[in-house]
N, C-alpha and C. Protein backbone atom coordinates (compact mmCIF):
# COMPACT_ATOMS: atom_id res chain seq x y z
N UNK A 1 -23.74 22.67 4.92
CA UNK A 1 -22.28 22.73 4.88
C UNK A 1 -21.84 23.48 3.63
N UNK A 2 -20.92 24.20 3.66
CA UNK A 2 -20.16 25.36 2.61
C UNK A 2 -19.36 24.32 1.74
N UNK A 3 -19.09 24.37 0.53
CA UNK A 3 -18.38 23.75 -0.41
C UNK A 3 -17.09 24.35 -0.01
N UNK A 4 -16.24 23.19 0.20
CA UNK A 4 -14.50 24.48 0.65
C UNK A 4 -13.61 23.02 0.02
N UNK A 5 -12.47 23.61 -0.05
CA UNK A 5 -10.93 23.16 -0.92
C UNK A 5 -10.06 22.76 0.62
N UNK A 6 -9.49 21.13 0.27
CA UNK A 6 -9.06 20.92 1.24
C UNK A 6 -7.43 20.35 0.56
N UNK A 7 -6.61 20.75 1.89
CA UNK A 7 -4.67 20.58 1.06
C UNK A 7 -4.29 19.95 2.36
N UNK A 8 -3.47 18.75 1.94
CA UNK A 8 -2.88 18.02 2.87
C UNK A 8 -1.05 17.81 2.28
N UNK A 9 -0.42 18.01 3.02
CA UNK A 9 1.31 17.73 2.74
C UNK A 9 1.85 17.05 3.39
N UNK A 10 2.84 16.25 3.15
CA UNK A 10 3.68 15.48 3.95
C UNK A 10 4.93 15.51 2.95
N UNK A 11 5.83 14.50 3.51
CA UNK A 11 6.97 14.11 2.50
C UNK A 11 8.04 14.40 3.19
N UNK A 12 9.86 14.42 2.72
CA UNK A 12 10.61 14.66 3.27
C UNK A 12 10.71 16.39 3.68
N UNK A 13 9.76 17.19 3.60
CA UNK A 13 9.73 18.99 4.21
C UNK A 13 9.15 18.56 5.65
N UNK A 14 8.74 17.78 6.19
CA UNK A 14 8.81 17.46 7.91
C UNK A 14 9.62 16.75 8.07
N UNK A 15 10.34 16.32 7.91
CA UNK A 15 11.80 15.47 8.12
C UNK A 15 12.53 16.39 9.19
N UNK A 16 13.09 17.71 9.01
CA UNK A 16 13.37 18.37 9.65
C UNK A 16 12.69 19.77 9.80
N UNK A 17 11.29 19.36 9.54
CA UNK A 17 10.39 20.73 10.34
C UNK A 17 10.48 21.98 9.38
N UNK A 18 10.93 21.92 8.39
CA UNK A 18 10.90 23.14 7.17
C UNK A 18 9.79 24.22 7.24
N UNK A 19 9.03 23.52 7.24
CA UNK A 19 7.64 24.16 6.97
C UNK A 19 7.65 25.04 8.44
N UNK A 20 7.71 24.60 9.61
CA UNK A 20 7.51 25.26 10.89
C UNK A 20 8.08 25.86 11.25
N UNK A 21 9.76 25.86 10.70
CA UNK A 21 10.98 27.12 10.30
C UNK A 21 10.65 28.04 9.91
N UNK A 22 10.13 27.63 8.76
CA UNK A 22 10.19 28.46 7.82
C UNK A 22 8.99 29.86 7.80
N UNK A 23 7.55 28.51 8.14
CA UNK A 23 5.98 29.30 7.69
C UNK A 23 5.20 29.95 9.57
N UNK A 24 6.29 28.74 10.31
CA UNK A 24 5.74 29.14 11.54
C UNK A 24 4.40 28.14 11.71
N UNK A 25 4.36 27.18 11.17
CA UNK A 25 2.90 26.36 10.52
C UNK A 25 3.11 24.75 11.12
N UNK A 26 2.40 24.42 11.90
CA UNK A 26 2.46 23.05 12.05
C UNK A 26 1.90 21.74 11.70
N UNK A 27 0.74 22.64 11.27
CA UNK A 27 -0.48 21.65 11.13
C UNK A 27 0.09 21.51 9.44
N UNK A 28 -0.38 20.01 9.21
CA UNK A 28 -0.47 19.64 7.65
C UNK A 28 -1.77 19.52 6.79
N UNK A 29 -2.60 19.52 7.48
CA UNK A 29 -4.29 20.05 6.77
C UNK A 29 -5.25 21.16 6.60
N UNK A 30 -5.50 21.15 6.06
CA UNK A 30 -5.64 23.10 5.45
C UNK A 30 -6.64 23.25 4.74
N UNK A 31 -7.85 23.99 5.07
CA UNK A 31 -9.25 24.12 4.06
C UNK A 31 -9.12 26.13 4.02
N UNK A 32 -9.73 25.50 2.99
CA UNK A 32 -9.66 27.07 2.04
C UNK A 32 -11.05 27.52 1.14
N UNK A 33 -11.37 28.46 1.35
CA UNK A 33 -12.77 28.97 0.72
C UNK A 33 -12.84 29.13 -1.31
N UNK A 34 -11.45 29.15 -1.33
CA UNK A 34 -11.44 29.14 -2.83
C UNK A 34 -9.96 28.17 -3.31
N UNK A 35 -10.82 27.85 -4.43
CA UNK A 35 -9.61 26.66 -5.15
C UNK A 35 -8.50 27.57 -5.43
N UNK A 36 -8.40 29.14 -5.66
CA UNK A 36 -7.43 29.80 -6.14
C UNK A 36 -6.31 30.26 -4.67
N UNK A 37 -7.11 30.07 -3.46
CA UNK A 37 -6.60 30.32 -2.33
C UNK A 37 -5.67 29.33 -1.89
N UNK A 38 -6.21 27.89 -1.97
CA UNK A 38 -5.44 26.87 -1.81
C UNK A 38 -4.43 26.85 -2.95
N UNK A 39 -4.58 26.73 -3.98
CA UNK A 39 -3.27 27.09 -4.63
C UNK A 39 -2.01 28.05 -4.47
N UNK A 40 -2.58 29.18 -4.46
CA UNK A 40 -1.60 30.08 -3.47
C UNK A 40 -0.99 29.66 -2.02
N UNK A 41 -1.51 29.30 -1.50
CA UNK A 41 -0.82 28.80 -0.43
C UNK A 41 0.16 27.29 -0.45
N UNK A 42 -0.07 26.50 -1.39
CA UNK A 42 0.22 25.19 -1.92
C UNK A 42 1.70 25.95 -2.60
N UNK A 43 1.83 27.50 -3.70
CA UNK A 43 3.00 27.62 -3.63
C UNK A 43 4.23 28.03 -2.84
N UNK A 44 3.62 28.36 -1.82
CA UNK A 44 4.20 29.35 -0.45
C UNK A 44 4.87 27.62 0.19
N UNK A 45 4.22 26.45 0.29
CA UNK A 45 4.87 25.46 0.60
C UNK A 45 5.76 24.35 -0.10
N UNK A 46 5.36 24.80 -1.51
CA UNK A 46 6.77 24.12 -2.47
C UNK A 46 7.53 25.23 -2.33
N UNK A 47 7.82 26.55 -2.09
CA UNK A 47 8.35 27.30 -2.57
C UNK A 47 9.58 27.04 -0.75
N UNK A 48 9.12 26.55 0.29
CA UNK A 48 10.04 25.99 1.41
C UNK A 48 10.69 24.47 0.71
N UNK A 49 10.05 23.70 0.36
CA UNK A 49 10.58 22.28 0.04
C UNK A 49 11.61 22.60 -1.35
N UNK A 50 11.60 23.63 -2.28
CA UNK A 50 12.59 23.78 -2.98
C UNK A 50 13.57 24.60 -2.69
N UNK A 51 13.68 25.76 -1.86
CA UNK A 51 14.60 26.50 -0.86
C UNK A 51 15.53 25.06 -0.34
N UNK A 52 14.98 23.97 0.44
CA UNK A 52 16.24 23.23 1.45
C UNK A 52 15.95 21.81 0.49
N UNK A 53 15.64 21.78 -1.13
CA UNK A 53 15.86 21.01 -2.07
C UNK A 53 15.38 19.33 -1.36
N UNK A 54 14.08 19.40 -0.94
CA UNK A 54 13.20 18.32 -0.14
C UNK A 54 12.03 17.62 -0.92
N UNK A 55 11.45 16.79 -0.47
CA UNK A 55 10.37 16.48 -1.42
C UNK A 55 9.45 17.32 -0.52
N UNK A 56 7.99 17.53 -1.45
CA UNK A 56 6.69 17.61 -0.37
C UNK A 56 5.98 17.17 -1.41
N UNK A 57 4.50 16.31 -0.91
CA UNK A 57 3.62 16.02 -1.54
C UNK A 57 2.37 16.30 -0.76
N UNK A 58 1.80 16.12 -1.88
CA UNK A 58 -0.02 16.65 -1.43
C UNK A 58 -1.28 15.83 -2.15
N UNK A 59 -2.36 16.25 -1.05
CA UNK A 59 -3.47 15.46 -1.19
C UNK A 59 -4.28 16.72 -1.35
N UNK A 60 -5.30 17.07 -2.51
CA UNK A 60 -6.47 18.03 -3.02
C UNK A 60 -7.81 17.44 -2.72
N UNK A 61 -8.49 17.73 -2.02
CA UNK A 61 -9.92 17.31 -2.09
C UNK A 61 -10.77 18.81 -1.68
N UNK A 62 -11.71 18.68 -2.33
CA UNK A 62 -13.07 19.74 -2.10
C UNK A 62 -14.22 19.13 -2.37
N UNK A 63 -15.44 20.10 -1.89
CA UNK A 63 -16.67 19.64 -1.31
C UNK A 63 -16.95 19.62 -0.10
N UNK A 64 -18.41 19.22 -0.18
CA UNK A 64 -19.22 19.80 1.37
C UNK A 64 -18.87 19.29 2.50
N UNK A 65 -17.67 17.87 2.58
CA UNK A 65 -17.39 16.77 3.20
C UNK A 65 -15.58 16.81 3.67
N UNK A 66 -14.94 18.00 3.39
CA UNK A 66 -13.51 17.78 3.33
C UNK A 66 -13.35 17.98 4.96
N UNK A 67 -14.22 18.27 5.78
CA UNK A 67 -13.92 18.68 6.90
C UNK A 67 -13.82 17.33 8.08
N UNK A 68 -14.45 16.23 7.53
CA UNK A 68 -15.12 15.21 7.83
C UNK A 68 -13.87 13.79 7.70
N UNK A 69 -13.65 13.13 8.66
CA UNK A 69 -12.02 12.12 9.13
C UNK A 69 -13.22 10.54 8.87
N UNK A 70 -12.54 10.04 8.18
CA UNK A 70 -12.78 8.53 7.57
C UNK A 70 -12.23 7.98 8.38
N UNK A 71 -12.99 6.98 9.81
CA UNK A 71 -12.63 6.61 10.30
C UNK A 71 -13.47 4.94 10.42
N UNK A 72 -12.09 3.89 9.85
CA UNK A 72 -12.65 2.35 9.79
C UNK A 72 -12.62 1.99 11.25
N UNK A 73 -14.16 1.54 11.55
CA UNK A 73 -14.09 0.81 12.92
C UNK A 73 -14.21 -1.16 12.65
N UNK A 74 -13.08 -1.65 12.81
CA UNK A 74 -13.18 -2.68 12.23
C UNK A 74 -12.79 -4.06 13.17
N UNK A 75 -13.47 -5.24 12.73
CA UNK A 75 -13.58 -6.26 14.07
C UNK A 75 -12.85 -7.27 13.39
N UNK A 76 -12.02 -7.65 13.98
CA UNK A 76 -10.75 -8.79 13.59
C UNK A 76 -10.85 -10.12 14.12
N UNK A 77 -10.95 -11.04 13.63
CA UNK A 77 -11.02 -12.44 14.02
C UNK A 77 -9.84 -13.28 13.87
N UNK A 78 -8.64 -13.40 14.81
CA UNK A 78 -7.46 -13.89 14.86
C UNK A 78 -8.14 -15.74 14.23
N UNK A 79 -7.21 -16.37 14.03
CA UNK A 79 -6.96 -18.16 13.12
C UNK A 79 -7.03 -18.45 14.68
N UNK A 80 -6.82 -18.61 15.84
CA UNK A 80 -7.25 -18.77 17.26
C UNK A 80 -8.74 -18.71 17.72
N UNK A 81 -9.18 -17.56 16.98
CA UNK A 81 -10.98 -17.26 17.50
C UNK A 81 -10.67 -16.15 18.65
N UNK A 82 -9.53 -15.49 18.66
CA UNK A 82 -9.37 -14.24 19.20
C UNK A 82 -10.35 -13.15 18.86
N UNK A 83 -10.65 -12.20 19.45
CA UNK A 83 -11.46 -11.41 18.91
C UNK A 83 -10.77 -10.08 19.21
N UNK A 84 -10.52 -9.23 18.16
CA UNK A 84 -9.57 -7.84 17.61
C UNK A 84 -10.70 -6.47 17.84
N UNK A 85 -10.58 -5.57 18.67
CA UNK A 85 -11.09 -4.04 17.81
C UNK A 85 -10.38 -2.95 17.41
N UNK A 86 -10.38 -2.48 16.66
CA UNK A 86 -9.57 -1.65 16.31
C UNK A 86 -10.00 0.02 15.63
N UNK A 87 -9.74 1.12 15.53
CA UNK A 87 -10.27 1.93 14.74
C UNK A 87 -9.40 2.78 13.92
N UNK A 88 -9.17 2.86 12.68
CA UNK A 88 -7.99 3.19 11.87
C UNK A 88 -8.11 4.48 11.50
N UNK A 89 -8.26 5.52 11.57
CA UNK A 89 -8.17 6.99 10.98
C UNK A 89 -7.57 7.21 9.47
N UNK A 90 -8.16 7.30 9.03
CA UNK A 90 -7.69 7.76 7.38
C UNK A 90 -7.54 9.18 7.08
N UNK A 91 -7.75 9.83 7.96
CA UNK A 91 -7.79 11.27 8.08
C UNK A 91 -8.77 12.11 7.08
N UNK A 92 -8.84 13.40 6.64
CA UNK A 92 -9.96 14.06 6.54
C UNK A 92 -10.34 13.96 5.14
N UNK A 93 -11.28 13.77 4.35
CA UNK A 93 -11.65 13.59 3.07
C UNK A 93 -11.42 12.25 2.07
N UNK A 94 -10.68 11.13 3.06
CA UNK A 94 -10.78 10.04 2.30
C UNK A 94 -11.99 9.50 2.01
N UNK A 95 -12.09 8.64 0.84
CA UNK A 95 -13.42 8.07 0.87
C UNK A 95 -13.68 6.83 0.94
N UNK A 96 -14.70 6.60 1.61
CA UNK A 96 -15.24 5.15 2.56
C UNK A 96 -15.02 4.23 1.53
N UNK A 97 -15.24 4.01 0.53
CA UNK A 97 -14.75 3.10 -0.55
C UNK A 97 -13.52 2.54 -0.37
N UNK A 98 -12.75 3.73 -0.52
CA UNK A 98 -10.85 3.26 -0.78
C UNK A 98 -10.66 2.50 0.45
N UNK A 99 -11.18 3.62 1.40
CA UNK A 99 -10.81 2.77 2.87
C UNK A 99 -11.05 1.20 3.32
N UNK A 100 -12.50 1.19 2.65
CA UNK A 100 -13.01 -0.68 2.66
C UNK A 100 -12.06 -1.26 1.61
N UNK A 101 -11.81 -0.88 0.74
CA UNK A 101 -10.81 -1.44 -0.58
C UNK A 101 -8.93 -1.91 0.51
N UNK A 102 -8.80 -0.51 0.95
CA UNK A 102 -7.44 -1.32 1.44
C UNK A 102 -7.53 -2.43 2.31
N UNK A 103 -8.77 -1.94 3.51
CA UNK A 103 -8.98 -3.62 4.33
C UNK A 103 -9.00 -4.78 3.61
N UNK A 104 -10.05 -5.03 2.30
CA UNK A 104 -10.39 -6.16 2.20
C UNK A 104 -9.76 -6.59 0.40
N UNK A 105 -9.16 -5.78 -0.21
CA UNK A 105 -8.42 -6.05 -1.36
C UNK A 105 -6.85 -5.73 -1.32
N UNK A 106 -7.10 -4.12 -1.15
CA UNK A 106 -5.37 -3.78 -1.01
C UNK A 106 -4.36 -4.28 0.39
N UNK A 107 -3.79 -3.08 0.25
CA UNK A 107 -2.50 -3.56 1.27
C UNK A 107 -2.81 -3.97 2.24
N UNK A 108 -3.92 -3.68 3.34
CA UNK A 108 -4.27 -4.22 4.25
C UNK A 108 -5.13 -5.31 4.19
N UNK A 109 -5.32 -6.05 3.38
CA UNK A 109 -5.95 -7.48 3.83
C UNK A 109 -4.89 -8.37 3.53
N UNK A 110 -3.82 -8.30 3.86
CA UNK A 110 -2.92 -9.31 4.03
C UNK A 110 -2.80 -9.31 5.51
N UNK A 111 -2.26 -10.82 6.25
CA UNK A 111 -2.17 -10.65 7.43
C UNK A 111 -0.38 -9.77 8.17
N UNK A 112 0.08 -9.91 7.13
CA UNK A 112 1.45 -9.39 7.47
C UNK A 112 1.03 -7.78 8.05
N UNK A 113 0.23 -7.46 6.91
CA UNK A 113 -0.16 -5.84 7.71
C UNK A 113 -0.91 -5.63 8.53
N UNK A 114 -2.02 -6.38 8.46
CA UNK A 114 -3.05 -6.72 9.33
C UNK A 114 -2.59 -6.57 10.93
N UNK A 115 -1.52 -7.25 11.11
CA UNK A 115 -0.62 -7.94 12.58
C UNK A 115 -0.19 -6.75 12.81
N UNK A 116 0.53 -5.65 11.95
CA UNK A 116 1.05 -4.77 12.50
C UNK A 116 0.14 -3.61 12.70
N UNK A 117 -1.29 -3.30 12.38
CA UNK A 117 -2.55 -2.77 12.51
C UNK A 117 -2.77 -3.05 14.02
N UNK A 118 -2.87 -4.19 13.50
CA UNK A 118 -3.59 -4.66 15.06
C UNK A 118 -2.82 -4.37 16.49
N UNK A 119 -1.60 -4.75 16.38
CA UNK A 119 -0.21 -4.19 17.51
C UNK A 119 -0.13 -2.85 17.71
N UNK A 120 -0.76 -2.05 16.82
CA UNK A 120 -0.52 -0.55 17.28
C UNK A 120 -1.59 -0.22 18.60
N UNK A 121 -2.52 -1.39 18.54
CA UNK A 121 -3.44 -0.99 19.59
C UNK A 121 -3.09 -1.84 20.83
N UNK A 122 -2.98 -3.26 20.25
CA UNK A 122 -2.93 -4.57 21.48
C UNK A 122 -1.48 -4.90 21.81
N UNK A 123 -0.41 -4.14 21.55
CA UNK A 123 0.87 -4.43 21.36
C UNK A 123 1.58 -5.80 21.59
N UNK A 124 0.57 -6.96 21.44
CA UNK A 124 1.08 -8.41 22.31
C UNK A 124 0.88 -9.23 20.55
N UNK A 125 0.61 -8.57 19.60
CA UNK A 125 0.38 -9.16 18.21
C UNK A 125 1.36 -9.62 17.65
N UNK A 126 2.32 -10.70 17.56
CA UNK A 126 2.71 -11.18 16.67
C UNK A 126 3.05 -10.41 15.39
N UNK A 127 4.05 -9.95 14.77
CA UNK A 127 4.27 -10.04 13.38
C UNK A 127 4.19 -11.34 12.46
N UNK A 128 3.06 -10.83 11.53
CA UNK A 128 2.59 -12.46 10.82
C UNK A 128 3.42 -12.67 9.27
N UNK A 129 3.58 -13.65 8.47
CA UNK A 129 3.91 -13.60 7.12
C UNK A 129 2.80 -13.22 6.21
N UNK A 130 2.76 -12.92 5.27
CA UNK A 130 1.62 -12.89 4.59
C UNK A 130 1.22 -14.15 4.37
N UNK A 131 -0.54 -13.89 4.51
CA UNK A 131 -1.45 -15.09 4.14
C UNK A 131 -3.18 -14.11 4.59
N UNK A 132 -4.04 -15.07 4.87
CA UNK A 132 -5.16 -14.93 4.81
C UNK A 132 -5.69 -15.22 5.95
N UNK A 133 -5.32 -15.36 7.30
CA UNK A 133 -6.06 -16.10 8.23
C UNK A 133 -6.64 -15.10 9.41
N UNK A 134 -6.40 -14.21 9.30
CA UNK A 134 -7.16 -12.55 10.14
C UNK A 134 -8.06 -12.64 9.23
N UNK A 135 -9.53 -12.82 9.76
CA UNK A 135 -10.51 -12.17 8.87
C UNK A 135 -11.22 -10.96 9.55
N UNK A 136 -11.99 -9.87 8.76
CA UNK A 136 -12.91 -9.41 8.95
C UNK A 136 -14.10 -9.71 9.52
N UNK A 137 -14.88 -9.56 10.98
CA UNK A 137 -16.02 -10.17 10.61
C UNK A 137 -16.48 -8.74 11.03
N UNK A 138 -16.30 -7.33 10.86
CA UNK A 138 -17.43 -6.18 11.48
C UNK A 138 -16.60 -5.30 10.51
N UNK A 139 -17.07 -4.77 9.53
CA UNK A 139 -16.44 -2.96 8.71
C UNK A 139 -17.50 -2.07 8.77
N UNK A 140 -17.18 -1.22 9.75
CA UNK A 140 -17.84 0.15 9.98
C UNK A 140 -17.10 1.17 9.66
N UNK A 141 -17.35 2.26 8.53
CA UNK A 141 -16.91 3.63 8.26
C UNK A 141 -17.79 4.40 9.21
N UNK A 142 -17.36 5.33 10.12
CA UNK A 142 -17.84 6.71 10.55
C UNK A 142 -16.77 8.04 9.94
N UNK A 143 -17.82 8.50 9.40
CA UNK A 143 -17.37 9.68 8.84
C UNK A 143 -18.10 11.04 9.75
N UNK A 144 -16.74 11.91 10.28
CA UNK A 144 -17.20 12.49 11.71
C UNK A 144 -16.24 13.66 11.51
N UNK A 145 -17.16 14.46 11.95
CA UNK A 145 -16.45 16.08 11.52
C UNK A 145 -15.65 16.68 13.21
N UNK A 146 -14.33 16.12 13.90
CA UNK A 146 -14.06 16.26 14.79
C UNK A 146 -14.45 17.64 15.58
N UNK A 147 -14.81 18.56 14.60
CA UNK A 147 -15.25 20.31 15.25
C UNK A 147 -16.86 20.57 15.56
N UNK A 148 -17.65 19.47 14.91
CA UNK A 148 -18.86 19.65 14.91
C UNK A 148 -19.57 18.98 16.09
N UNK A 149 -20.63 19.87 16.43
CA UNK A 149 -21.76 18.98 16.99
C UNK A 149 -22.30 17.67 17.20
N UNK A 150 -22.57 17.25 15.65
CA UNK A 150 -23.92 16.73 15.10
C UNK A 150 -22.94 15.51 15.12
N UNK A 151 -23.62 14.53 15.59
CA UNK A 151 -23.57 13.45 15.20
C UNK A 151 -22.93 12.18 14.17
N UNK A 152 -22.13 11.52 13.82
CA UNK A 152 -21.36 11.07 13.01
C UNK A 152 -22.47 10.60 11.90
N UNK A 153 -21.84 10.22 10.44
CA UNK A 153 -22.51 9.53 9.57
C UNK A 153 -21.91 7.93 9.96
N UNK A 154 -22.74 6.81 10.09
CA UNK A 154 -22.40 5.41 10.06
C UNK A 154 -22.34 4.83 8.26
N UNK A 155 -21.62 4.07 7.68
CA UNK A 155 -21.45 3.18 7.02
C UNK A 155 -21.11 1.87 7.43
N UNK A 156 -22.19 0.74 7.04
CA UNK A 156 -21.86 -0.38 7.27
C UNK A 156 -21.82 -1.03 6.31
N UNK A 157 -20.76 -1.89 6.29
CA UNK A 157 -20.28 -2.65 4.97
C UNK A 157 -20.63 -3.94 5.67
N UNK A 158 -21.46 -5.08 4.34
CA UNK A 158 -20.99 -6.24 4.51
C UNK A 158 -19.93 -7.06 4.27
């Protein structure tokens, strides 16, 4: 795999489609052969978000891996003994760390978020208060290059 520069944007410049006005550009993820290329192009898209006075923000990652979508495959155990599957997309260059960190420390191991995780798939979920009673019992990272061939990488967390 080629070492390449990867640029991700969002913010209020898709609110009303600026960027696709403007650049003709839809997509918000973008790999580039040189760090000086992605920069140049990174000003061509503040240079729309300060034209119609918008926010835009961005995500920088490079390396052999930016091409590659962090995807948590994760098994939910409802306070019932329900049993949850779910698979969360973190999109391209996150890393399997952060991703296990929001399940089981950050924002997502509360059940309040948890419930609304889970409803995007089973839509019959309850909105919960926060507490602790959704547990984890399965965290699988596949890290999977949607254009490629070969086979996914598995991470299994205990």
């Amino acid at each position: 795999m080629k070492y390449e520069y990867h640029l991700k944007y969002w913010g209020q410049v898709q609110n009303d489609n600026w960027i696709e006005k403007d650049l003709g550009i839809q997509e918000t993820d973008f790999w580039f052969s040189t760090k000086q290329d992605r920069e140049a192009f990174k000003q061509k898209l503040e240079s729309v978000a300060d034209k119609h006075s918008v926010i835009i923000a961005f995500d920088e990652n490079e390396g052999t891996e930016v091409r590659k979508k962090t995807i948590a495959k994760i098994t939910f155990t409802l306070k019932d003994g329900t049993v949850r599957n779910i698979e969360y997309d973190f999109g391209y260059a996150y890393p399997p760390d952060a991703a296990y960190y929001m399940f089981n420390e950050g924002s997502y191991s509360c059940d309040c978020n948890r419930s609304i995780i889970i409803n995007e798939t089973y839509d019959n979920m309850e909105e919960l208060d926060c507490g602790k009673t959704i547990r984890i019992t399965s965290f699988v990272i596949e890290k999977v290059d949607p254009n490629a061939r070969e086979s996914a990488e598995l991470i299994q967390y205990e």
